[in-house]
C-alpha atoms as a PDB file:
ATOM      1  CA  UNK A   1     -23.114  26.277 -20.263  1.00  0.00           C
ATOM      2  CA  UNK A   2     -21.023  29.667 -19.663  1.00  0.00           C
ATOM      3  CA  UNK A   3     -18.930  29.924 -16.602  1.00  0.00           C
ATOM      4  CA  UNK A   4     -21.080  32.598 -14.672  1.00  0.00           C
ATOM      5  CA  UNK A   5     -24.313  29.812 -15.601  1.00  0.00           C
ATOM      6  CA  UNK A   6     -21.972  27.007 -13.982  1.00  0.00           C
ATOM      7  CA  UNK A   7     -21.107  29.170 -10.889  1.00  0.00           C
ATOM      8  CA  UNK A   8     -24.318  30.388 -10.183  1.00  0.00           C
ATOM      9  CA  UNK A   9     -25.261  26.338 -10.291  1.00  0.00           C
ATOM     10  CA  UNK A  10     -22.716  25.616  -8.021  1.00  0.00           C
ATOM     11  CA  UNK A  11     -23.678  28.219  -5.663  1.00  0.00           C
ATOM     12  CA  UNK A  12     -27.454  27.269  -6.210  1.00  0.00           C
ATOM     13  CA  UNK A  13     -26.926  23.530  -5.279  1.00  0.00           C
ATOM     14  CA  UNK A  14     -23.171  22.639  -4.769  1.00  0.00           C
ATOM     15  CA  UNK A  15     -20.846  20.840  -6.938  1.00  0.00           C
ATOM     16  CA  UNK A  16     -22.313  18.095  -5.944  1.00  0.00           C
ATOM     17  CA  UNK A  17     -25.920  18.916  -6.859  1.00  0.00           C
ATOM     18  CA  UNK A  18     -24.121  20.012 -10.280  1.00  0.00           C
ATOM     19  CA  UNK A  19     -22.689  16.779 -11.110  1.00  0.00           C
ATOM     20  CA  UNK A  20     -25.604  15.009  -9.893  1.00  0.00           C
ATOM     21  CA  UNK A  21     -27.929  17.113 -12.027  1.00  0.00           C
ATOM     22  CA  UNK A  22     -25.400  15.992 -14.991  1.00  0.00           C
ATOM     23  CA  UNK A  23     -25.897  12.526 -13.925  1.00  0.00           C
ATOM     24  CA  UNK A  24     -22.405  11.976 -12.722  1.00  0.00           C
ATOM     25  CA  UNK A  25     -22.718  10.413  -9.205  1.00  0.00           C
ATOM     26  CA  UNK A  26     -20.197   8.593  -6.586  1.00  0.00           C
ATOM     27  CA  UNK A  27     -21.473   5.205  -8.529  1.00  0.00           C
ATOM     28  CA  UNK A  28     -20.996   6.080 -12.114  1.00  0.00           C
ATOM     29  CA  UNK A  29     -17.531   7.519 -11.294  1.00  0.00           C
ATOM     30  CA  UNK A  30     -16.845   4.584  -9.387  1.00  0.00           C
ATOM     31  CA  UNK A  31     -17.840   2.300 -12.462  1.00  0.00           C
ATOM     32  CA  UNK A  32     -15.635   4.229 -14.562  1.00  0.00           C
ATOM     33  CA  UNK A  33     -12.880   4.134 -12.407  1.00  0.00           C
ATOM     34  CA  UNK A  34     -13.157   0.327 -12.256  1.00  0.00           C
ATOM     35  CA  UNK A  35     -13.399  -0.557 -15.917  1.00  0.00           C
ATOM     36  CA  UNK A  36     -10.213   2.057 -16.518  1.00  0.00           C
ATOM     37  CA  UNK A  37      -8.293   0.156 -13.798  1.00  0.00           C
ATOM     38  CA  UNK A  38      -9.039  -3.361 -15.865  1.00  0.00           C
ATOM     39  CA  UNK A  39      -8.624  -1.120 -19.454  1.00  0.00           C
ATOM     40  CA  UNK A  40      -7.282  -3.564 -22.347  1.00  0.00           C
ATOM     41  CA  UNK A  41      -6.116  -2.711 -25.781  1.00  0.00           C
ATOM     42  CA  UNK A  42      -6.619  -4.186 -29.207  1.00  0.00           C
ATOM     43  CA  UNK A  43      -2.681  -4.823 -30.945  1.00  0.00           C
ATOM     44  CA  UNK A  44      -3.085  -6.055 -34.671  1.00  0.00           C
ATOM     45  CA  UNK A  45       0.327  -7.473 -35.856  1.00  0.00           C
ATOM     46  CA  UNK A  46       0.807  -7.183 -39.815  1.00  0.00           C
ATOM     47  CA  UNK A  47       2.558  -9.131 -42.304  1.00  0.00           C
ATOM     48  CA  UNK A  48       3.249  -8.039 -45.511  1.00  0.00           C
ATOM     49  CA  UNK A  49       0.316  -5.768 -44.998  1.00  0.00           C
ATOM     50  CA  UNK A  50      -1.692  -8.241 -43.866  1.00  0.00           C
ATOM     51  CA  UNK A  51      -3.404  -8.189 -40.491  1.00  0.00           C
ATOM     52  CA  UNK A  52      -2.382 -11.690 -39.653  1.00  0.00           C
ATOM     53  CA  UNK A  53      -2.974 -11.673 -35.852  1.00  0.00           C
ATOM     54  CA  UNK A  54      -4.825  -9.447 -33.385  1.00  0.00           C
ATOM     55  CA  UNK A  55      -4.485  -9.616 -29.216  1.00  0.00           C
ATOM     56  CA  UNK A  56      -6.122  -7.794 -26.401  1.00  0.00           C
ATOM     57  CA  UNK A  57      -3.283  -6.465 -24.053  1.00  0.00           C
ATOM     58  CA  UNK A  58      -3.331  -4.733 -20.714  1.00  0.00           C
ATOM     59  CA  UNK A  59      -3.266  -0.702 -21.405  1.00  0.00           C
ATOM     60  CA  UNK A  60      -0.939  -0.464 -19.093  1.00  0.00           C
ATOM     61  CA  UNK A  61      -0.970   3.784 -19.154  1.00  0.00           C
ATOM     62  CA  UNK A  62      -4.263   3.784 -18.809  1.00  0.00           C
ATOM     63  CA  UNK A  63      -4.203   1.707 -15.769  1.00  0.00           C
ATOM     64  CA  UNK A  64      -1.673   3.369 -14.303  1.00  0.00           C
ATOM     65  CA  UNK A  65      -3.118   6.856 -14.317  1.00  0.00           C
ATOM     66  CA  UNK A  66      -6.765   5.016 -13.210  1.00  0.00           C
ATOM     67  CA  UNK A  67      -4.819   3.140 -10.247  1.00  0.00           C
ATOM     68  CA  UNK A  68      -3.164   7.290  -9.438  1.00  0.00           C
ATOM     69  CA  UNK A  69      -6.597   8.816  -9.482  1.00  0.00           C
ATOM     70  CA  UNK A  70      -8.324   6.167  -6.831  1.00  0.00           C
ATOM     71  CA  UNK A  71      -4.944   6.617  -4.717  1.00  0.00           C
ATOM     72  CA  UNK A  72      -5.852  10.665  -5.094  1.00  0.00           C
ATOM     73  CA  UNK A  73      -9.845   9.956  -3.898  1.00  0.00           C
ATOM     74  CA  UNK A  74      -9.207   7.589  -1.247  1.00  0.00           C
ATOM     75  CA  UNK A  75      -6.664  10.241   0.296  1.00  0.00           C
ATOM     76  CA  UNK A  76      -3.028   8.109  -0.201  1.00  0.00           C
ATOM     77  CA  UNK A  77      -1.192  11.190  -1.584  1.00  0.00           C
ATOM     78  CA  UNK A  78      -0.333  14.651   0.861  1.00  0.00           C
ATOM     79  CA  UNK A  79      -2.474  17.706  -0.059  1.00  0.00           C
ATOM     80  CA  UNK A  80      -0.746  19.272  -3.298  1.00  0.00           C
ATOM     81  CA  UNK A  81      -0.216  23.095  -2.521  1.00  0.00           C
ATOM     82  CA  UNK A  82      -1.699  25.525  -5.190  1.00  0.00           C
ATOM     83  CA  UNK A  83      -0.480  29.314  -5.006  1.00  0.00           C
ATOM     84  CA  UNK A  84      -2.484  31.425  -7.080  1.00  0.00           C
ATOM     85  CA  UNK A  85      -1.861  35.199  -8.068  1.00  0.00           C
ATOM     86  CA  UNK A  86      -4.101  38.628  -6.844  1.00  0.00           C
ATOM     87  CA  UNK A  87      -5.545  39.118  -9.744  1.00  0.00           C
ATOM     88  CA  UNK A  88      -6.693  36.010 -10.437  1.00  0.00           C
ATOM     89  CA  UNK A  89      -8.078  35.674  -6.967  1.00  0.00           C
ATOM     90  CA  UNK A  90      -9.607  39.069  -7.326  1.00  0.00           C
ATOM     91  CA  UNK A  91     -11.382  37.914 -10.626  1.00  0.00           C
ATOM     92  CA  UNK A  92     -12.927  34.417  -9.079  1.00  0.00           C
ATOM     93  CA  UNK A  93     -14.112  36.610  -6.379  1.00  0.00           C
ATOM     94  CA  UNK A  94     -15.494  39.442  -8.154  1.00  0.00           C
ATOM     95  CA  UNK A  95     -17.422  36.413 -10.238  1.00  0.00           C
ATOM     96  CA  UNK A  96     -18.471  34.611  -7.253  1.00  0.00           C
ATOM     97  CA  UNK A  97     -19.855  37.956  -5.823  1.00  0.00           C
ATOM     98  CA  UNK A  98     -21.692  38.970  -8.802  1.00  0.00           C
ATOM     99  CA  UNK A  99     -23.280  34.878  -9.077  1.00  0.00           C
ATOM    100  CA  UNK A 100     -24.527  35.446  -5.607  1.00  0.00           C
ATOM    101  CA  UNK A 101     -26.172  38.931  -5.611  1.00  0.00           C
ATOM    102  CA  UNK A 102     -27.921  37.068  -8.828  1.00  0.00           C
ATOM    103  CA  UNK A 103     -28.477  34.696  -6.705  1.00  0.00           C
ATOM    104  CA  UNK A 104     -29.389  36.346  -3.628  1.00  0.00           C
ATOM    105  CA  UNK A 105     -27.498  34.034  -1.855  1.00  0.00           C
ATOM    106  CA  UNK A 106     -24.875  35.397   0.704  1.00  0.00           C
END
């Protein structure tokens, strides 16, 4: 899917008619989320070359950047401030126009 094709989708429906048409809903994120918070790893320990043990450990970096992204969603962290430059403001807009005269939404 281009970028004008995704826009004009989001302008269509909303992001969240987007995602939803994608199948990605509040639930399946949420399931995802949950399983990355409990994520485990498989260590094999060698031996003369020899895999002579294998454990499942706590992925602890995975974790941690799953536990950072519910603290993001549930609203824990202050608003991050973006600053963008004219021209690319000028170019989303000029897209955005041109998805919503093919559109015909205003």
């Amino acid at each position: 899917m281009s970028r004008d094709e995704l826009a004009e989708e989001i302008l269509a429906g909303g992001i969240r008619a987007a995602l939803q048409k994608h199948k990605i809903t509040e639930d399946y994120l949420a399931k995802k989320l949950k399983a990355e918070l409990n994520a485990k790893e498989t260590k094999y320990f060698q031996f003369q070359g020899q895999v002579v043990e294998q454990r499942d450990v706590i992925a602890w970096d995975v974790r941690q950047r799953a536990r950072m992204d519910a603290h993001k969603l549930l609203g824990h962290y202050p608003a991050e401030k973006h600053e963008h430059s004219g021209s690319v403001t000028l170019e989303l807009s000029d897209r955005i126009r041109e998805a919503r005269e093919r559109t015909g939404k205003k």
